[in-house]
Protein backbone atom coordinates (compact mmCIF):
# COMPACT_ATOMS: atom_id res chain seq x y z
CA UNK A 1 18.67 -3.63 -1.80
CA UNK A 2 16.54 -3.05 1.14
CA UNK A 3 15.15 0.20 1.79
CA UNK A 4 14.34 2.30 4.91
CA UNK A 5 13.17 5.90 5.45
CA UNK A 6 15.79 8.11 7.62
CA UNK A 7 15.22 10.65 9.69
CA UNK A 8 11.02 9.81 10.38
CA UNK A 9 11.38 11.42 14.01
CA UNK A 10 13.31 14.30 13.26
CA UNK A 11 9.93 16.10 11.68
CA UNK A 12 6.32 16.21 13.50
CA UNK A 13 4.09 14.18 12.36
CA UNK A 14 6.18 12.86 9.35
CA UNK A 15 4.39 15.80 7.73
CA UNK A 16 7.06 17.72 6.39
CA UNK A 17 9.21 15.07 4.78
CA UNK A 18 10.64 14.58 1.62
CA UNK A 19 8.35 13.64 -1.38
CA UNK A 20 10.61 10.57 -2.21
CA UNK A 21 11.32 6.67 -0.07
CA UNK A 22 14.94 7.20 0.76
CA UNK A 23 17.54 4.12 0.99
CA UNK A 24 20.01 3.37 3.80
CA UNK A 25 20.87 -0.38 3.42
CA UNK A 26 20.23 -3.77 4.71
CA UNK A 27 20.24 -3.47 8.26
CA UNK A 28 17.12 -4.14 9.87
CA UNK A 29 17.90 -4.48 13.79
CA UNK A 30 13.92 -4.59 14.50
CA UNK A 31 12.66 -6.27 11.74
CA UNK A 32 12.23 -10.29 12.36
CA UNK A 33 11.30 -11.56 9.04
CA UNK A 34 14.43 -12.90 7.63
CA UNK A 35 13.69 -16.05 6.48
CA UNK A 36 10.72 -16.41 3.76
CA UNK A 37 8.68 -19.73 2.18
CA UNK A 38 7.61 -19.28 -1.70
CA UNK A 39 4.20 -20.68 -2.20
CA UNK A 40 3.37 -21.75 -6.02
CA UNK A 41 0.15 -22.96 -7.37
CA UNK A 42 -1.76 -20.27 -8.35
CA UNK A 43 -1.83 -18.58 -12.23
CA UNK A 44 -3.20 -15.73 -12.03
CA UNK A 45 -3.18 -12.56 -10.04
CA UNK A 46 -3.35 -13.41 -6.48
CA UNK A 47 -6.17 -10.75 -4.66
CA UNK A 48 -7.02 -12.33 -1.58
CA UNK A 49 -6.15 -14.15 1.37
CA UNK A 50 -8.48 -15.05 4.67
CA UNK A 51 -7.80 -16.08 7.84
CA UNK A 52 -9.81 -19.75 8.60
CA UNK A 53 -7.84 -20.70 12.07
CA UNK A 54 -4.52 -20.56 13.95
CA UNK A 55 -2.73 -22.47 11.31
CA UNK A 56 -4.44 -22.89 7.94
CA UNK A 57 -5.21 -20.28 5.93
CA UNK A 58 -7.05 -19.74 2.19
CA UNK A 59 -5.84 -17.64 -0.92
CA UNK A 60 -8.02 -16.90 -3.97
CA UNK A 61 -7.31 -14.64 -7.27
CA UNK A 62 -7.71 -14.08 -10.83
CA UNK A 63 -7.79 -17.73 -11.67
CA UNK A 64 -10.72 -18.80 -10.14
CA UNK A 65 -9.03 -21.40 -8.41
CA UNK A 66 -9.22 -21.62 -3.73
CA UNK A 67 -5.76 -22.82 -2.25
CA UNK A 68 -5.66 -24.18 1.56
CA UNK A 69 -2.51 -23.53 3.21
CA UNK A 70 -0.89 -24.88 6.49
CA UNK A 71 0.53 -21.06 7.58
CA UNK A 72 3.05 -22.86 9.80
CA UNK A 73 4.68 -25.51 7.36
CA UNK A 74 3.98 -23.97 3.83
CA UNK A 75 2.19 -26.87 3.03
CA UNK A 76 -0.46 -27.16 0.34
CA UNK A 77 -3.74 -28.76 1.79
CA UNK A 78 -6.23 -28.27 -0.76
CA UNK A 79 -6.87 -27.32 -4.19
CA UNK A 80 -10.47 -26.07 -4.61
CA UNK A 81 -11.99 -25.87 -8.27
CA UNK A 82 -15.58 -25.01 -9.66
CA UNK A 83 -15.49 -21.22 -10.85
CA UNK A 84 -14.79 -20.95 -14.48
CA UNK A 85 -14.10 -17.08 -13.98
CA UNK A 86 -12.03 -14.69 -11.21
CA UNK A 87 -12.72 -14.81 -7.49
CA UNK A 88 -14.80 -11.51 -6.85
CA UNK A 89 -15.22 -12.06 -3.17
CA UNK A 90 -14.51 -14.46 -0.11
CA UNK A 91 -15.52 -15.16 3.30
CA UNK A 92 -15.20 -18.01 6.03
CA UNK A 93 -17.46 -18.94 8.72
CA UNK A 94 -18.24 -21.84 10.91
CA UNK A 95 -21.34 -24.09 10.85
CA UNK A 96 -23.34 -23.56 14.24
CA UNK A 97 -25.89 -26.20 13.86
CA UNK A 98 -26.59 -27.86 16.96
CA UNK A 99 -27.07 -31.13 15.49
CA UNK A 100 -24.00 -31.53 13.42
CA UNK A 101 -20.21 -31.11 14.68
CA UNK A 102 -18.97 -27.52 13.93
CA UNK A 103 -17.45 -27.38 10.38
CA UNK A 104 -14.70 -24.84 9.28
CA UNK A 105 -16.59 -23.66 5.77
CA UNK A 106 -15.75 -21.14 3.19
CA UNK A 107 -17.49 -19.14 1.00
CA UNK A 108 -16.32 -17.85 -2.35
CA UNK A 109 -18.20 -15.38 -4.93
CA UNK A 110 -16.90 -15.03 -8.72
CA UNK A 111 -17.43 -13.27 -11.97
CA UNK A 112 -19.06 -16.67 -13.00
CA UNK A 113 -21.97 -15.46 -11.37
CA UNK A 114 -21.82 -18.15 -9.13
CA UNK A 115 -21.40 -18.31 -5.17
CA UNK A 116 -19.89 -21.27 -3.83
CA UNK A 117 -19.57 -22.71 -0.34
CA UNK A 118 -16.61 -25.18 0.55
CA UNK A 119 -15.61 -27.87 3.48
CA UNK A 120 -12.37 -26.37 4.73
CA UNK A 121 -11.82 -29.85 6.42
CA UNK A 122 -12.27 -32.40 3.68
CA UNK A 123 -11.68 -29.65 0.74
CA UNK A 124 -15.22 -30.91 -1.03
CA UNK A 125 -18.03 -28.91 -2.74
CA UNK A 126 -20.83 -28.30 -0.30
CA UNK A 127 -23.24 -26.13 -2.28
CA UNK A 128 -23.34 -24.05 -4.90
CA UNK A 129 -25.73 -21.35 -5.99
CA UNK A 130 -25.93 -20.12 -9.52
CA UNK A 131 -29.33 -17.88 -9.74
CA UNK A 132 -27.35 -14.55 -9.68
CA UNK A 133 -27.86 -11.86 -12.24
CA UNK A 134 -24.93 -9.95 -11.83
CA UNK A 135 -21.19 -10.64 -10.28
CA UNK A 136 -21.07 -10.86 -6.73
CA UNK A 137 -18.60 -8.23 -5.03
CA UNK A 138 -18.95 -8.83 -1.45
CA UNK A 139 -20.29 -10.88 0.92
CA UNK A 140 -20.74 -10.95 4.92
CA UNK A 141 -21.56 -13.40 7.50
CA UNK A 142 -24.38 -12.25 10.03
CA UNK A 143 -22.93 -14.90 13.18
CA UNK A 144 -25.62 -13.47 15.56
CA UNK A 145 -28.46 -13.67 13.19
CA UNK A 146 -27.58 -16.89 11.47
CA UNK A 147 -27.48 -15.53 7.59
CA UNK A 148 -25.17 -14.34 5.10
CA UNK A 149 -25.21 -11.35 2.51
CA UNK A 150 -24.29 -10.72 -0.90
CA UNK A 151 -23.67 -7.64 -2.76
CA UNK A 152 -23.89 -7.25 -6.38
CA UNK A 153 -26.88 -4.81 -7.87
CA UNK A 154 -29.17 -6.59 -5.05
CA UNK A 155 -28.64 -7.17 -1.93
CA UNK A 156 -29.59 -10.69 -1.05
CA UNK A 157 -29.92 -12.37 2.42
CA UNK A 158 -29.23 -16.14 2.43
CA UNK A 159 -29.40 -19.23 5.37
CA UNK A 160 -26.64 -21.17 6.08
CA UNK A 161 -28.13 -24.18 3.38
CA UNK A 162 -28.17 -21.47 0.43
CA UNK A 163 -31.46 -21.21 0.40
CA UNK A 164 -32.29 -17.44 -0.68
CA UNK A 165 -34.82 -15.26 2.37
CA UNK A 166 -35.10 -12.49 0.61
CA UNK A 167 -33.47 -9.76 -1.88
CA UNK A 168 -33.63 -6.45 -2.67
CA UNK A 169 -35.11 -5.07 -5.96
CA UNK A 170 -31.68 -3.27 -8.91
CA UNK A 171 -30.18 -0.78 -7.11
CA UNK A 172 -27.29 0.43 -9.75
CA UNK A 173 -25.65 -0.62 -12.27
CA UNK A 174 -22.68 -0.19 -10.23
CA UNK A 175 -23.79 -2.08 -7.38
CA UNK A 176 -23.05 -3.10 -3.98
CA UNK A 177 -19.32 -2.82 -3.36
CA UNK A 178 -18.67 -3.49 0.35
CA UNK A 179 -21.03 -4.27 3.00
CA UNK A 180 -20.76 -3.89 7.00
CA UNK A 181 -22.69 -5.19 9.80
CA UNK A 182 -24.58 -2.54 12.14
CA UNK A 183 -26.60 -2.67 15.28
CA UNK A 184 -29.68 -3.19 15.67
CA UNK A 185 -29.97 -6.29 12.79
CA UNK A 186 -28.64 -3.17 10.37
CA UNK A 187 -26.24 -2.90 7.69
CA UNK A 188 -24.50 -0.26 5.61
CA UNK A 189 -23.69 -1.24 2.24
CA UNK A 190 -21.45 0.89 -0.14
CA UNK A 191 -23.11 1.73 -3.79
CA UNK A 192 -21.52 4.20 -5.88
CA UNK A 193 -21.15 7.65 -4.01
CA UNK A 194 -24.17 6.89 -1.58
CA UNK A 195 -23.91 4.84 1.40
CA UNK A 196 -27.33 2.96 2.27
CA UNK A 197 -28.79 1.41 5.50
CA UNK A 198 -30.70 -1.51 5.18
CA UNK A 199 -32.57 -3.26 8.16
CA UNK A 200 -33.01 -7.08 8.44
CA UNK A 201 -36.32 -8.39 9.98
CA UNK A 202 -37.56 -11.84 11.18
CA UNK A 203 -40.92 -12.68 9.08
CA UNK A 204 -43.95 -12.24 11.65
CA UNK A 205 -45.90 -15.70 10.72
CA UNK A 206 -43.06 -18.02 11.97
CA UNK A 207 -41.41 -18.57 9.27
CA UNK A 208 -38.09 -18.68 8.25
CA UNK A 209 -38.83 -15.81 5.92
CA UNK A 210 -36.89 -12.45 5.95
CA UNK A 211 -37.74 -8.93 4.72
CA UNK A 212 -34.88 -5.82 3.53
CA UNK A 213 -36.13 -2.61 4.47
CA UNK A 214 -33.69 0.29 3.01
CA UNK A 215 -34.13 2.84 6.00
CA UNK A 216 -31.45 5.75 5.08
CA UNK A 217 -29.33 6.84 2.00
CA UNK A 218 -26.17 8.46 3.12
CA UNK A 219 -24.97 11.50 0.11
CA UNK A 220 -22.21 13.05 2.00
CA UNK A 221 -19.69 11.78 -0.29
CA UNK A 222 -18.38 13.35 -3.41
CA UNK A 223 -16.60 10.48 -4.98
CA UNK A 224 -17.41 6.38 -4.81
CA UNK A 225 -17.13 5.17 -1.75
CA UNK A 226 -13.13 2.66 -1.70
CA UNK A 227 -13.21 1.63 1.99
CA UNK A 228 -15.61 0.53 4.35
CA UNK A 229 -14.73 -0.38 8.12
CA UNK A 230 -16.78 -1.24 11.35
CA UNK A 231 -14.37 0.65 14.54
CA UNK A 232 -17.06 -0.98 16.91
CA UNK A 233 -20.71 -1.01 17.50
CA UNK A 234 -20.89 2.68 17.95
CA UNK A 235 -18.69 4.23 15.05
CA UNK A 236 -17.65 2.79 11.39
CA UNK A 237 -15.80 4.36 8.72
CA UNK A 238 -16.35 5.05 4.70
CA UNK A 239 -12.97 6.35 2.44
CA UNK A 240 -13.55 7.72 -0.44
CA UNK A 241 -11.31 8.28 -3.71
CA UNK A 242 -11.23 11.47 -3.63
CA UNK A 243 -9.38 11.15 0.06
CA UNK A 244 -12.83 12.12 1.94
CA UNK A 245 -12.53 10.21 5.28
CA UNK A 246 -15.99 10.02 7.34
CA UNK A 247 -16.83 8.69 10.67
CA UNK A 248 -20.32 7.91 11.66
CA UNK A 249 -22.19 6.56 14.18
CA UNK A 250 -23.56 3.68 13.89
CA UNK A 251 -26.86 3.70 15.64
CA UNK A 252 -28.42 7.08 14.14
CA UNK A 253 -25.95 6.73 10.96
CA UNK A 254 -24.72 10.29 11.46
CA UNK A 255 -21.77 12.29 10.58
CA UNK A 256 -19.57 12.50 13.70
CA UNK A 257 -16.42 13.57 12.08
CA UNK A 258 -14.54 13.83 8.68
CA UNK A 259 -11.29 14.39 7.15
CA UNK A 260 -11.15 15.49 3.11
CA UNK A 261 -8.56 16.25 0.73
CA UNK A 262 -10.40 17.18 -2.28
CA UNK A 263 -9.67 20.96 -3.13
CA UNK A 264 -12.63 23.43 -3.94
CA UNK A 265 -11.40 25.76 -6.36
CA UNK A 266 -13.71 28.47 -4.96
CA UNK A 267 -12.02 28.63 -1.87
CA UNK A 268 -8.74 28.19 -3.68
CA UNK A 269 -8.86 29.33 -6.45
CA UNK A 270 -5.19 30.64 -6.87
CA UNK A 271 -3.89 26.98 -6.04
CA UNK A 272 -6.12 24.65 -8.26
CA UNK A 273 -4.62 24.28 -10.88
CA UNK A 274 -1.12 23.49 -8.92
CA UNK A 275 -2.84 20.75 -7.41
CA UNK A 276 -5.00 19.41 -10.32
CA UNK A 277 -1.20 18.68 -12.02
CA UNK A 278 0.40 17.32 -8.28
CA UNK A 279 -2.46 15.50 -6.73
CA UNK A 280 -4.02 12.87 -9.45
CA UNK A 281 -7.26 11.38 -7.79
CA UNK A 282 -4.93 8.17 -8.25
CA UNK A 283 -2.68 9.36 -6.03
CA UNK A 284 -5.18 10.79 -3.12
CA UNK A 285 -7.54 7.09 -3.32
CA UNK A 286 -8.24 6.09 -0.04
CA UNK A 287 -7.70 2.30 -0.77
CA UNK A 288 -7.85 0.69 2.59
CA UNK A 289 -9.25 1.22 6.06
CA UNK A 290 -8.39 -0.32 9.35
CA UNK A 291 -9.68 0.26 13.01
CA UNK A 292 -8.15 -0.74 16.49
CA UNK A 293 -11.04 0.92 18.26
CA UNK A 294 -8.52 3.73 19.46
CA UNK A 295 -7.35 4.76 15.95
CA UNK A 296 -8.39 4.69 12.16
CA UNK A 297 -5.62 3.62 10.25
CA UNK A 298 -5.80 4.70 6.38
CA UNK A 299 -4.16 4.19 2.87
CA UNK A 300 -4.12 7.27 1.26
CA UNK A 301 -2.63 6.66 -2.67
CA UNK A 302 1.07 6.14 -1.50
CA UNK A 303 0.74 7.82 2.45
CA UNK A 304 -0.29 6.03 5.70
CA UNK A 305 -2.03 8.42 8.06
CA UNK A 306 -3.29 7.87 11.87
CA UNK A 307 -6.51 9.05 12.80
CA UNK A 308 -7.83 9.17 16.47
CA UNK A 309 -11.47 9.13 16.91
CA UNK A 310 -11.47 11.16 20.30
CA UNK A 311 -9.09 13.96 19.34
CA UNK A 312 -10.83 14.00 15.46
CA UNK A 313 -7.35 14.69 13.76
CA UNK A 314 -4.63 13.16 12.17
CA UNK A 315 -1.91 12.57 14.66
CA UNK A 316 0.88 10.93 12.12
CA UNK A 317 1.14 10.03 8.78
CA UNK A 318 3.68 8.72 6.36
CA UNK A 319 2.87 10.82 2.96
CA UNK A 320 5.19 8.95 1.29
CA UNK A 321 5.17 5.26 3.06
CA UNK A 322 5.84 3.47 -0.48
CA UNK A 323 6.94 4.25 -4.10
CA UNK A 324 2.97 3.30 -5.50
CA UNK A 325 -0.19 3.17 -4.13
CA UNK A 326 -0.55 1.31 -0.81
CA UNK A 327 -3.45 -1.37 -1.31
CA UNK A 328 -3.63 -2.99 2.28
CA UNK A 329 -2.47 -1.61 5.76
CA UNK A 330 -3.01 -3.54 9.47
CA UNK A 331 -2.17 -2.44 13.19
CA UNK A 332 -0.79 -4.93 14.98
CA UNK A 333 -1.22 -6.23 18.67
CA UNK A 334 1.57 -3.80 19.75
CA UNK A 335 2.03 -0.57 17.97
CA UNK A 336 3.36 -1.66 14.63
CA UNK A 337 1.42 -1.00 11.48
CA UNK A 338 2.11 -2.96 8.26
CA UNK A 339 1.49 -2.20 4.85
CA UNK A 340 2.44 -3.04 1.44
CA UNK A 341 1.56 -1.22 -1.78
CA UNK A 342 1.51 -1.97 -5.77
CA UNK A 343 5.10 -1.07 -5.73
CA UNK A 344 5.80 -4.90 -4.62
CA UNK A 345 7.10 -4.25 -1.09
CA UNK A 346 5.49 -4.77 2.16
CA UNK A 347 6.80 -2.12 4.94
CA UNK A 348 6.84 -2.06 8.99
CA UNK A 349 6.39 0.60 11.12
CA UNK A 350 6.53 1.55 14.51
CA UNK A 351 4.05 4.65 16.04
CA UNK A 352 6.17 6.20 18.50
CA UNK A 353 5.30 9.63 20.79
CA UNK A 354 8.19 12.07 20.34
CA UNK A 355 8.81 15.92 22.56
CA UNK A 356 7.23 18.02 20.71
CA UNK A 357 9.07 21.31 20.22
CA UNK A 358 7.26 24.83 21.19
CA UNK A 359 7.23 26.69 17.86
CA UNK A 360 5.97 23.72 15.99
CA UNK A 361 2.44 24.10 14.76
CA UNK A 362 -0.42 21.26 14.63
CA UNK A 363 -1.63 20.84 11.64
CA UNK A 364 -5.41 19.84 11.53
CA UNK A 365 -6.89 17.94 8.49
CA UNK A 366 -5.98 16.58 5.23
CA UNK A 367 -5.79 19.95 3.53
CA UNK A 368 -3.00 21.14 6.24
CA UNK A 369 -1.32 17.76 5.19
CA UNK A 370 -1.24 18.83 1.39
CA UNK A 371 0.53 22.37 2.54
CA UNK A 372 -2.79 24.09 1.53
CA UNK A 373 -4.39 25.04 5.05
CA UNK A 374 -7.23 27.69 5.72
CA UNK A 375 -7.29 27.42 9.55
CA UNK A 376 -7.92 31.50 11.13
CA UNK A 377 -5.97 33.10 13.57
CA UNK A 378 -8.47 31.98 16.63
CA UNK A 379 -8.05 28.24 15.25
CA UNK A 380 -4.43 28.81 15.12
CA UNK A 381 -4.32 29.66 19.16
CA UNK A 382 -6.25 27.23 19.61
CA UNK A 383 -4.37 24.57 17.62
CA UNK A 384 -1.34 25.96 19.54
CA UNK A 385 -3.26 25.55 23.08
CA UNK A 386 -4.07 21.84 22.14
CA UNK A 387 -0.22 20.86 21.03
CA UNK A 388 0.48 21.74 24.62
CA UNK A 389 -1.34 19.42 26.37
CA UNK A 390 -1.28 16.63 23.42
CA UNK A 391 1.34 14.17 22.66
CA UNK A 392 2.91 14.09 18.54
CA UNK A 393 3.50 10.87 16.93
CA UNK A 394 5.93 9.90 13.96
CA UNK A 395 5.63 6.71 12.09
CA UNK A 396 8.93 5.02 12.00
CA UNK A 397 10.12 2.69 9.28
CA UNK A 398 11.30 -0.77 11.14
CA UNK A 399 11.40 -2.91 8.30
CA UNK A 400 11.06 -3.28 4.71
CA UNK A 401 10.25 -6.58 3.01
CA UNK A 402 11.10 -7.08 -0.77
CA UNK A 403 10.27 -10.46 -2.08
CA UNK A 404 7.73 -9.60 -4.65
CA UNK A 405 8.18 -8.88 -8.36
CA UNK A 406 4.98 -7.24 -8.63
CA UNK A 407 2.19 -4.98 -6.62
CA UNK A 408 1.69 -6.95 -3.30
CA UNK A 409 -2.26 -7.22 -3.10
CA UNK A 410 -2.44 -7.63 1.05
CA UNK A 411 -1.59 -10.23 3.91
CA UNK A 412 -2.20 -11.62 6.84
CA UNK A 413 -0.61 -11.75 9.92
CA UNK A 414 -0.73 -14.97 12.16
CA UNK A 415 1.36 -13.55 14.63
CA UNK A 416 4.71 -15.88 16.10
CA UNK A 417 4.09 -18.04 12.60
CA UNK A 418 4.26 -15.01 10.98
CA UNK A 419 3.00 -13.34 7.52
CA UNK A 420 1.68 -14.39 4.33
CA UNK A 421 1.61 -12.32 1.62
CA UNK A 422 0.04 -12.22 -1.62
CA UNK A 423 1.00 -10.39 -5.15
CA UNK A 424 0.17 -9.61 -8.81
CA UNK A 425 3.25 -12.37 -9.55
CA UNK A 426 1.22 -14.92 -8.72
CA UNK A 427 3.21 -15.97 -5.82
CA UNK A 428 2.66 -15.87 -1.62
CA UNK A 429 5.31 -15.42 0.62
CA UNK A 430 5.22 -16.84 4.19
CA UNK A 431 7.21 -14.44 5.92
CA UNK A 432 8.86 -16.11 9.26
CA UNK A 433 10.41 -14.90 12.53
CA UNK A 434 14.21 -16.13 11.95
CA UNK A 435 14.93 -16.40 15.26
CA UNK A 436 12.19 -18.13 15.99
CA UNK A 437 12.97 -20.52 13.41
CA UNK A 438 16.40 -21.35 14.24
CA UNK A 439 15.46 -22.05 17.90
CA UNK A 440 12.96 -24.46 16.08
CA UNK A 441 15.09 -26.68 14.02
CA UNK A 442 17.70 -26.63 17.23
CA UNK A 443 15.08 -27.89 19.37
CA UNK A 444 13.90 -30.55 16.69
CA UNK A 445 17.58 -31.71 16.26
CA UNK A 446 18.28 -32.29 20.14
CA UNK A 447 15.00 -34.17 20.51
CA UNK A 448 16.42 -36.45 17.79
CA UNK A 449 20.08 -36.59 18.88
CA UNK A 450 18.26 -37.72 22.97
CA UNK A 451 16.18 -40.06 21.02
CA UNK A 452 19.30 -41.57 19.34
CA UNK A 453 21.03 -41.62 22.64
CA UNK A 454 18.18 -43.43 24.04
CA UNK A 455 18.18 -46.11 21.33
CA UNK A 456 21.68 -46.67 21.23
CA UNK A 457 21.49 -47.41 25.52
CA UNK A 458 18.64 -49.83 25.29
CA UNK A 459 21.06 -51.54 22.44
């Protein structure tokens, strides 16, 4: 059974809709995906999958073990093994050196301890780097400064032959959890509830040596930080799992905006406990962020919610996108938005303006999206002032993929060869345009039947 959300534009906002996914049947007019490839190889949970070029892409999970895959074909280019323990992290980048012909590499981190760094060409080993004290949880390639970074409880700065610059001293026990670049040779790493800036700087005496210098420790969150997203070089984002939302800039790392859905009991105190049995922090988890510059797109437990940066409010949200949690969402080149959640379904949706209608008000803010707003009269008129002379979005549902047996960890999306897919059932699902397809094999068999025809006239 395929499912699909009715009646998405009939309420602003997709604010006031029904608390449960609704079913209408299989017909899918704008949704292209209806052929699918099953990819098998992997054992374990399958967590992640990253982009290398136009065609080939790499998946890594619970297992340990790094698959290559040809996104076009299905095909199965490379098996990588040398972790003895799950993948924790993964990144790719290319080899720059001048000297030597520019290599497609990969890098993988795992609870082994170990980091390793693989030829994405020939599938080999290339070097592998064993000194860590702790699991590494992220890494990020510097392209402009030539380095990578690891996050675990230090934050270590690396050259492109694994040789280590320099490190910073324990931070926590709970260590580095996500890490983004920042201007000015910066970065903002993600430990625990705080959210520290670290500068990079070129040794003085010629070297190739580096130095860390932790230059600001961000508290404004109440909860550990989930998400972590650059929007460009002026803004980036931090989610928290308590539903906080923060934007800050990223040159003077302030606060420039925020959105929150935790509840203070002493300004509600009537409504706490209501919400302490509705809303679980489970359920209000802001698991994944996305950015196209214009808009922050967010997974909020089982919601999708838009965000744009110059109005500073929510202008449509989904509160109910999936059955479970959503655990990955993307914006596509036109204004689709994709996600997929632990319920084992990946969903597509459309942002589309709709006329708004006079009496309906604008609600500002996460805690207007729970039903439990504070706004004052004057902030009402002026809420009412702004819905004039703004536009109102709804998130429609345009497709609904079920293929998985199990929570669907997040995907990628390589446009006309279209979308892999990765799960808890060990599987990935290469999600294809049928259309497309079909035009393909017709194409393939008239170049054979002309080649035929050409053989049998020279005979």
């Amino acid at each position: 059974m395929l499912r699909w959300l009715i009646g998405g534009g009939r309420e602003p906002q997709g604010l006031a809709e029904k608390s449960s996914v609704q079913t209408i049947g299989e017909e899918q007019i704008q949704n292209p995906y209806t052929e699918l490839l099953v990819l098998k190889g992997h054992q374990d949970i399958v967590r992640f999958l990253v982009q290398i070029d136009d065609f080939r892409f790499a998946s890594a999970g619970d297992d340990g073990i790094i698959f290559l895959w040809n996104a076009q074909t299905g095909e199965k280019l490379y098996e990588l093994h040398g972790h003895t323990h799950k993948i924790t992290a993964i990144a790719p980048f290319s080899s720059s050196d001048v000297t030597e012909e520019k290599t497609d590499l990969l890098m993988t981190a795992s609870a082994d301890r170990t980091v390793i760094v693989w030829d994405c060409t020939s599938g080999r080993q290339v070097q592998k780097v064993s000194c860590f004290h702790s699991t590494v949880k992220c890494l990020t390639v510097l392209q402009r400064l030539n380095v990578w970074l690891s996050g675990g409880s230090d934050l270590c700065v690396w050259n492109r032959k694994l040789d280590l610059l320099c490190k910073t001293s324990h931070l926590t026990d709970a260590g580095i959890s996500a890490l983004v670049e920042l201007p000015k040779n910066c970065v903002a790493a993600a430990v625990g509830k705080e959210l520290i800036i670290f500068r990079l700087s070129a040794s003085n005496n010629g070297s190739e040596g580096w130095n860390i210098l932790e230059v600001k420790r961000l508290v404004d969150h109440q909860d550990n930080i989930s998400s972590l997203v650059s929007v460009n070089d002026l803004t980036f984002v931090t989610g928290s799992h308590v539903g906080e939302l923060i934007i800050w800039d990223a040159l003077d790392w302030t606060k420039q905006a925020s959105e929150c859905n935790f509840w203070d009991s002493s300004v509600h105190p009537d409504v706490q406990p209501e919400i302490k049995l509705s809303q679980s922090p489970h359920e209000t988890s802001v698991q994944h962020l996305t950015s196209d510059e214009e808009c922050v797109f967010a997974a909020v437990g089982k919601g999708i919610y838009v965000y744009n940066l110059q109005m500073k409010r929510v202008i449509a949200c989904q509160r109910t996108a999936h059955d479970s949690s959503v655990l990955h969402i993307e914006k596509l080149p036109n204004r689709q938005l994709i996600s997929c959640s632990e319920d084992g379904s990946v969903r597509i949706w459309e942002l589309r303006e709709k006329q708004q209608l006079p009496a309906e008000p604008v609600p500002t803010g996460f805690f207007n999206m729970w039903g439990f707003g504070r706004a004052n009269k004057q902030a009402s008129q002026a809420a009412k002032k702004m819905q004039e002379n703004t536009p109102v979005y709804f998130l429609e549902l345009v497709g609904d993929l079920i293929g998985h047996s199990s929570a669907v960890q997040m995907f990628l999306y390589f446009g006309e060869l279209g979308l892999a897919t990765c799960s808890a059932d060990h599987l990935i699902i290469l999600w294809k345009d049928g259309e497309r397809e079909s035009s393909l094999r017709s194409l393939t068999l008239f170049k054979k039947l002309a080649q035929n025809g050409d053989l049998q006239l020279k005979l």
